[in-house]
N, C-alpha and C. Protein backbone atom coordinates (compact mmCIF):
# COMPACT_ATOMS: atom_id res chain seq x y z
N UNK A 1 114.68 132.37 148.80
CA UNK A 1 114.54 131.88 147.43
C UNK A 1 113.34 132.52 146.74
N UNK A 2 111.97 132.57 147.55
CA UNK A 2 111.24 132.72 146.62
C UNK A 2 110.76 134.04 148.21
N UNK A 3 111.32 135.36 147.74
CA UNK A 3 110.92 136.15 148.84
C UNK A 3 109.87 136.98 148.61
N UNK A 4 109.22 137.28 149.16
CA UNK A 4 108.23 138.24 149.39
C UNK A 4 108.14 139.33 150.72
N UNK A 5 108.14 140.47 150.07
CA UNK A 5 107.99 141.50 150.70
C UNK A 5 107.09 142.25 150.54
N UNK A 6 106.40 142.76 152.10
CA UNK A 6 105.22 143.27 151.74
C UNK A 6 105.66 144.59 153.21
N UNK A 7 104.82 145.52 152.77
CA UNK A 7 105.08 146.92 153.54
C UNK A 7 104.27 146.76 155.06
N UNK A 8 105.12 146.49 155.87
CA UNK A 8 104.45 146.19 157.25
C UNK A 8 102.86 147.18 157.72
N UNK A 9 103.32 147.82 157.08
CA UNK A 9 101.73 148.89 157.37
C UNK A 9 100.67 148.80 156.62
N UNK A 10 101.24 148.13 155.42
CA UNK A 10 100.22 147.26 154.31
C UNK A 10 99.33 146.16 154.99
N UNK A 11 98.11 146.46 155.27
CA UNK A 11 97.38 145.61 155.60
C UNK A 11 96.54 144.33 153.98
N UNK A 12 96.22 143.39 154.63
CA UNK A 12 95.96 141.97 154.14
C UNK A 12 94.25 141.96 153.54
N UNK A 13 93.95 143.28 153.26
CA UNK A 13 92.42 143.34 152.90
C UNK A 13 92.00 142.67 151.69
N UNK A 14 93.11 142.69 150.88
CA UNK A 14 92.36 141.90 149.26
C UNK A 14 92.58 140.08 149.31
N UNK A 15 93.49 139.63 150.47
CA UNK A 15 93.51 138.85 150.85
C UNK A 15 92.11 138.55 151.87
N UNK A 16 91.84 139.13 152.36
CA UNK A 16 90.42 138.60 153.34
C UNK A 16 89.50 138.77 152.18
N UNK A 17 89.32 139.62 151.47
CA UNK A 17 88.16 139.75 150.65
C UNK A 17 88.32 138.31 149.74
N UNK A 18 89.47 137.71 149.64
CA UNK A 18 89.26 136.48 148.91
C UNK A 18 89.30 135.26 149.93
N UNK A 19 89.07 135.24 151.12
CA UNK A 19 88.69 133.93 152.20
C UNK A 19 88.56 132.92 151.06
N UNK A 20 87.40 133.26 150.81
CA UNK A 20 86.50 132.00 150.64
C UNK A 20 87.15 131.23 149.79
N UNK A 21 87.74 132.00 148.75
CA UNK A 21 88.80 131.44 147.38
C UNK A 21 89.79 130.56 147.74
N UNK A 22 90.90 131.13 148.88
CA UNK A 22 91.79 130.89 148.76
C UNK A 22 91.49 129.71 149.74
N UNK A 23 90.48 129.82 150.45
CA UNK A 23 89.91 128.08 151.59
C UNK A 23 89.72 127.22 150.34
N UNK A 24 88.76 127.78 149.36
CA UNK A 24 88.47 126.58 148.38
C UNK A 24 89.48 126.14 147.96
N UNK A 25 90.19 126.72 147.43
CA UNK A 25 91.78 126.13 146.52
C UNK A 25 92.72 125.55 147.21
N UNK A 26 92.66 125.82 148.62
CA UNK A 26 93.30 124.98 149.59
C UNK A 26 93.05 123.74 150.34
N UNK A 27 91.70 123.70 149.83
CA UNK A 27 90.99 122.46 150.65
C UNK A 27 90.83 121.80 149.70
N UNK A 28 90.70 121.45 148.27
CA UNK A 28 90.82 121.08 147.09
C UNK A 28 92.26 120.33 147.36
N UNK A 29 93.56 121.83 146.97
CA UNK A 29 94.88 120.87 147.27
C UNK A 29 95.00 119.74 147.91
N UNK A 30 94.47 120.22 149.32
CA UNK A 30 94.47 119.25 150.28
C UNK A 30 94.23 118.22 149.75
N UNK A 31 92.99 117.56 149.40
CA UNK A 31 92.60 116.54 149.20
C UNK A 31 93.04 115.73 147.81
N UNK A 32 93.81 116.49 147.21
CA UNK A 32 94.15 115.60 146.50
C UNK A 32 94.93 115.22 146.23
N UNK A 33 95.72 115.99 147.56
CA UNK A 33 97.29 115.45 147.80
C UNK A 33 97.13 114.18 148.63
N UNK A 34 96.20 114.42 149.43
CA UNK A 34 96.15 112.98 150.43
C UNK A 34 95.85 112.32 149.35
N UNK A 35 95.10 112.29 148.67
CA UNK A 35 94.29 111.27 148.20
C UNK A 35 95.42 110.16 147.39
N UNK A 36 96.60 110.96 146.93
CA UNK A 36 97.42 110.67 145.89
C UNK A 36 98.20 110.15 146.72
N UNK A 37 98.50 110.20 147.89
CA UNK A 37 99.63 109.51 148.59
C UNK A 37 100.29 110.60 149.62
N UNK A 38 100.15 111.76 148.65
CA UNK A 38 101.65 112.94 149.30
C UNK A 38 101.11 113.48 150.55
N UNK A 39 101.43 112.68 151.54
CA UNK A 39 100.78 113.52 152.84
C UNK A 39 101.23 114.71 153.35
N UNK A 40 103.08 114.33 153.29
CA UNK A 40 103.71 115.62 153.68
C UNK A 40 102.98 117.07 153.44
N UNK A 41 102.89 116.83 151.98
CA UNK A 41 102.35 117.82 151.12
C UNK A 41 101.05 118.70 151.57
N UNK A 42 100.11 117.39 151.93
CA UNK A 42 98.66 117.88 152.51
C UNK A 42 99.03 118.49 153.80
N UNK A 43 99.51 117.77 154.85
CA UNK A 43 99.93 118.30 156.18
C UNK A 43 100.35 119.56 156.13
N UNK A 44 101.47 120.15 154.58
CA UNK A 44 101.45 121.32 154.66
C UNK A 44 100.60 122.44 154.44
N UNK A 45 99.48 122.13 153.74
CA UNK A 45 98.76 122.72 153.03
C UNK A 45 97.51 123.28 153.94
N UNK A 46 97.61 121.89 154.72
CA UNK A 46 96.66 121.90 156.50
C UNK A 46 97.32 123.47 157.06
N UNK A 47 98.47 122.98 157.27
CA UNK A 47 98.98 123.99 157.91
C UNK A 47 98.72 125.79 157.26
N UNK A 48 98.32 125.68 156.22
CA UNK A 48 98.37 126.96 155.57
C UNK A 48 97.16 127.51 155.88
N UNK A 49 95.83 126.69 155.79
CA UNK A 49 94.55 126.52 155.66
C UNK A 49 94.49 127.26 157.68
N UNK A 50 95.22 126.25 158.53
CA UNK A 50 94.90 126.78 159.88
C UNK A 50 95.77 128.23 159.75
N UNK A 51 96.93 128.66 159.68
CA UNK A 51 97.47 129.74 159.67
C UNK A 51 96.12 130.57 158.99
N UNK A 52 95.31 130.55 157.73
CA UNK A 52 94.81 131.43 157.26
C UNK A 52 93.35 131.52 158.30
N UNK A 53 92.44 130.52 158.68
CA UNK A 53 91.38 130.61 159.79
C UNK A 53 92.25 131.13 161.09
N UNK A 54 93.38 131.34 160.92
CA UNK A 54 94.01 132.01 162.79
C UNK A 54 94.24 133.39 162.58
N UNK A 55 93.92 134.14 161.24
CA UNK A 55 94.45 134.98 160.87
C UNK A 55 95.84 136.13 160.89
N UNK A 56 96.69 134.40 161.31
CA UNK A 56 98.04 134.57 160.71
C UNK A 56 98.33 134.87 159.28
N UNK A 57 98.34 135.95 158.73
CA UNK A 57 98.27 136.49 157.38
C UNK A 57 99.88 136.51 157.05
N UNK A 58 100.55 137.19 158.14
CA UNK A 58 101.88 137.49 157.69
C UNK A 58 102.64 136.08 157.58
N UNK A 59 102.49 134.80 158.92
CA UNK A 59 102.95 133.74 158.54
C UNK A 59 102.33 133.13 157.54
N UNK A 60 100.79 133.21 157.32
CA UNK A 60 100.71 132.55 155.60
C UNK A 60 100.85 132.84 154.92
N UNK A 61 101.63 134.19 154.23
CA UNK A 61 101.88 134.52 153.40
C UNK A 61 103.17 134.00 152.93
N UNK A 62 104.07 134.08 154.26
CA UNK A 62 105.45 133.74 154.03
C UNK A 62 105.27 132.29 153.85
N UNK A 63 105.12 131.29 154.32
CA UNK A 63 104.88 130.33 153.91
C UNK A 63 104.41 129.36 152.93
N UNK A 64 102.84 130.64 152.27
CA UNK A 64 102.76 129.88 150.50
C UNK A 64 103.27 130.21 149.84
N UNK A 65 104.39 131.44 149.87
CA UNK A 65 105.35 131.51 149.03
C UNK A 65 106.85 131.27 149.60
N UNK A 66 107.16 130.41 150.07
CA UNK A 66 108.38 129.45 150.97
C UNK A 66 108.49 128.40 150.01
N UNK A 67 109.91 127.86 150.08
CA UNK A 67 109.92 126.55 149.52
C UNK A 67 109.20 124.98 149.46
N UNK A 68 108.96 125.11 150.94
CA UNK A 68 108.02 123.85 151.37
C UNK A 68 107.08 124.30 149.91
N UNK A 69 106.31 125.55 149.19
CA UNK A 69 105.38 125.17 148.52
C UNK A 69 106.18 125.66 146.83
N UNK A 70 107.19 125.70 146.81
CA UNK A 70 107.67 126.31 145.36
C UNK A 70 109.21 126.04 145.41
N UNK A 71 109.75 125.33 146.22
CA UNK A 71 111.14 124.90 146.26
C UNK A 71 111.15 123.62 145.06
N UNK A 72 112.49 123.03 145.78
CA UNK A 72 112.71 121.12 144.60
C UNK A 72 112.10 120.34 145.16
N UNK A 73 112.66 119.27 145.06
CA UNK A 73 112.24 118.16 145.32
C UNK A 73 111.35 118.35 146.28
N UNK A 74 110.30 117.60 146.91
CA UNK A 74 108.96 117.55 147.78
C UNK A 74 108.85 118.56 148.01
N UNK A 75 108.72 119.50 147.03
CA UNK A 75 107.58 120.76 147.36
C UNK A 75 106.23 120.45 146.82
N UNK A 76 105.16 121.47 147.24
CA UNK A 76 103.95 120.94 146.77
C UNK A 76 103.82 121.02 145.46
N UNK A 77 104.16 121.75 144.39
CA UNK A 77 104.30 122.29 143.21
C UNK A 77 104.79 120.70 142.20
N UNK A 78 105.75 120.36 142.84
CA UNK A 78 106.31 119.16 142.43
C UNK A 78 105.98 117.91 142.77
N UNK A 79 105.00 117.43 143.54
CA UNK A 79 104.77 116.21 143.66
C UNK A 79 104.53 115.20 142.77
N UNK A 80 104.07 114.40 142.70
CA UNK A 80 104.42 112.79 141.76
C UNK A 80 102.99 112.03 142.00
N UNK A 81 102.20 112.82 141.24
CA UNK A 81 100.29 111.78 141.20
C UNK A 81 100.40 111.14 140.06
N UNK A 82 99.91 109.59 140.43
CA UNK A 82 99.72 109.16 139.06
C UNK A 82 98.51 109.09 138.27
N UNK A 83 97.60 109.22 138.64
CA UNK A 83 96.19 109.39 138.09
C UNK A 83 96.15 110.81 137.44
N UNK A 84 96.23 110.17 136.27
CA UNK A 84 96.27 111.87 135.03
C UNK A 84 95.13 112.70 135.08
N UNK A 85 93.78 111.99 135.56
CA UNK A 85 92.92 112.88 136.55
C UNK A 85 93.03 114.19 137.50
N UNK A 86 93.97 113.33 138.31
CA UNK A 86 93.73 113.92 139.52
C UNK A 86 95.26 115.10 139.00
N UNK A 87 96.17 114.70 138.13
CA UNK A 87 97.07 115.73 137.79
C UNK A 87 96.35 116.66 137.23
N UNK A 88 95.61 116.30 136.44
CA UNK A 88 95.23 118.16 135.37
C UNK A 88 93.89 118.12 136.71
N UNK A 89 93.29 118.27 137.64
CA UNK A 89 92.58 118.38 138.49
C UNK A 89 93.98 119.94 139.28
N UNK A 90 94.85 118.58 139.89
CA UNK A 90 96.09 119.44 140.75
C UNK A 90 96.33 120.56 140.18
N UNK A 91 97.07 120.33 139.03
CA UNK A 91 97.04 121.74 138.12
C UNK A 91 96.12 123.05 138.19
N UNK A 92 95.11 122.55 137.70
CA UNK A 92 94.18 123.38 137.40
C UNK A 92 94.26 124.32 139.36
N UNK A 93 94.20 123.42 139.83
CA UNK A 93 93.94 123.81 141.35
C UNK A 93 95.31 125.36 141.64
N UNK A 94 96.92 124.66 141.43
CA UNK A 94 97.58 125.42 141.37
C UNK A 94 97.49 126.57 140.76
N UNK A 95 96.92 126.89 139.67
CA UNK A 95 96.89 128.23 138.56
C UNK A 95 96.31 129.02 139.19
N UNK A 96 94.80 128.33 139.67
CA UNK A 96 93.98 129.04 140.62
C UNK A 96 94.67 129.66 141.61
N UNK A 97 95.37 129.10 142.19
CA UNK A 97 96.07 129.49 143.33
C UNK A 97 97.46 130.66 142.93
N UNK A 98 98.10 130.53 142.20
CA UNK A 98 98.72 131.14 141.56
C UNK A 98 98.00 132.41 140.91
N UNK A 99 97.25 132.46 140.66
CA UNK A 99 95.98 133.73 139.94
C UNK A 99 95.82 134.40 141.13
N UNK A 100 95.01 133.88 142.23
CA UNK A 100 94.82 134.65 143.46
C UNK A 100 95.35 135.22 144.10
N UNK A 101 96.61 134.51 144.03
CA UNK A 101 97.94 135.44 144.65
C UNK A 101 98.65 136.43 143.95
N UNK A 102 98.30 136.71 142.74
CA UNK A 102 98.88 137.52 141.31
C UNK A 102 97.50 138.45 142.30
N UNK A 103 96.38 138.45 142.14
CA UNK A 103 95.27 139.27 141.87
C UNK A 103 95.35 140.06 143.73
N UNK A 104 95.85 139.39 144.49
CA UNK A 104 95.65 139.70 146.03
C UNK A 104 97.08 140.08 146.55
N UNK A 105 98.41 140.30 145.40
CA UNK A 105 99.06 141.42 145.96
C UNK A 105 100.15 140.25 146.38
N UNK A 106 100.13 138.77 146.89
CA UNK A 106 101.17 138.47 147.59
C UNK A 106 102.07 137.66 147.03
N UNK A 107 101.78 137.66 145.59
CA UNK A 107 102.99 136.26 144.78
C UNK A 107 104.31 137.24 145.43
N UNK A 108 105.22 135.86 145.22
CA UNK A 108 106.92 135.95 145.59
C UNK A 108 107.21 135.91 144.53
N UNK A 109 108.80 136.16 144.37
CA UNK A 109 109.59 136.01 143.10
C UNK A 109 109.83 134.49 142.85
N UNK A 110 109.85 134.39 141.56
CA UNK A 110 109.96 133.10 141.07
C UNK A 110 109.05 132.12 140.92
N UNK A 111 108.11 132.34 141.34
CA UNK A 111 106.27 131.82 140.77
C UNK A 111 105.63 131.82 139.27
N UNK A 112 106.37 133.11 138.78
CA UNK A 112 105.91 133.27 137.58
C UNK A 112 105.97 132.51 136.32
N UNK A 113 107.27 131.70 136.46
CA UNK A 113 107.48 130.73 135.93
C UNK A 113 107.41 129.75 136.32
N UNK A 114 106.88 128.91 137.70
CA UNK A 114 106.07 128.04 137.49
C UNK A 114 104.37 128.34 136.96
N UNK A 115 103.97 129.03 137.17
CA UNK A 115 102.84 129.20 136.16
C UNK A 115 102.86 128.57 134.91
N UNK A 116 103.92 129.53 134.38
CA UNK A 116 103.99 128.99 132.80
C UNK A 116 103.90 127.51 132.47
N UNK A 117 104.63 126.61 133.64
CA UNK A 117 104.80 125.30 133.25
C UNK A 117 103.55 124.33 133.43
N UNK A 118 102.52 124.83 134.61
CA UNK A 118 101.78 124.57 134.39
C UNK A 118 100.59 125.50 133.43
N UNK A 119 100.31 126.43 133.11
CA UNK A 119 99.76 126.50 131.79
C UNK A 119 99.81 125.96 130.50
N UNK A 120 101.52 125.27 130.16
CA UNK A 120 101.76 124.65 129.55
C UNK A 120 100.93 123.22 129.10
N UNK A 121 101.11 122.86 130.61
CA UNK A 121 100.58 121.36 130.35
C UNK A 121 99.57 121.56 130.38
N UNK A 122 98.45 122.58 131.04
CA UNK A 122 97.24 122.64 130.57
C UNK A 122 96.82 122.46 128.83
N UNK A 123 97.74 123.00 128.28
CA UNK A 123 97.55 123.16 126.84
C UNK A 123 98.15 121.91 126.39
N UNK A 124 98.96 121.16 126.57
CA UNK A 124 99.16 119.71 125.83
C UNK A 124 98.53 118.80 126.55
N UNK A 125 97.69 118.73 127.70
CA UNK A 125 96.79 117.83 128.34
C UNK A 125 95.64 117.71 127.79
């Protein structure tokens, strides 16, 4: 659905050069998915966070751009916070995340337009 292909001999360097980014924006998610209820969500996000400290690059790649994080229903993209806080917080968190992966080479197809939707609501929030 949302595939990504990357040239096996293509190494993951603009991705390490952003560690620190993509830990922050993930450990952020994290928490404010637990915080909101959506554990599934966090558990996945855990999971992304250890794949990226194991420097499983190729499985985290495939995975933040997998459905678990950009599919329907209970994907992370889509969850259900009710504290309008902690939504334009989430948001903001996603774009970030969405930016980094535009800027580090590994967005999948079909991301691009969730962007938009959340840029959107950035602008009527």
């Amino acid at each position: 659905m949302f595939g990504f292909k990357k040239n096996k001999d293509e190494d993951f360097n603009l991705v390490l050069e952003e560690r620190a980014n993509f830990l922050s924006i993930l450990m952020a998610l994290m928490q404010l998915l637990k915080s909101s209820g959506n554990n599934a969500q966090s558990d996945f996000i855990h999971k992304l966070i250890e794949l990226f400290n194991q420097n499983n690059l190729d499985h985290f790649v495939k995975l933040i751009n997998g459905v678990d994080m950009w599919g329907g229903a209970g994907a992370v993209w889509e969850v259900y916070i009710e504290d309008q806080n902690k939504v334009k917080e989430f948001e903001k968190e996603m774009l970030r995340l969405i930016s980094l992966m535009e800027k580090t080479k590994i967005i999948g197809n079909g991301i691009k337009p969730i962007k938009k939707i959340f840029e959107d609501n950035m602008k009527t929030g």
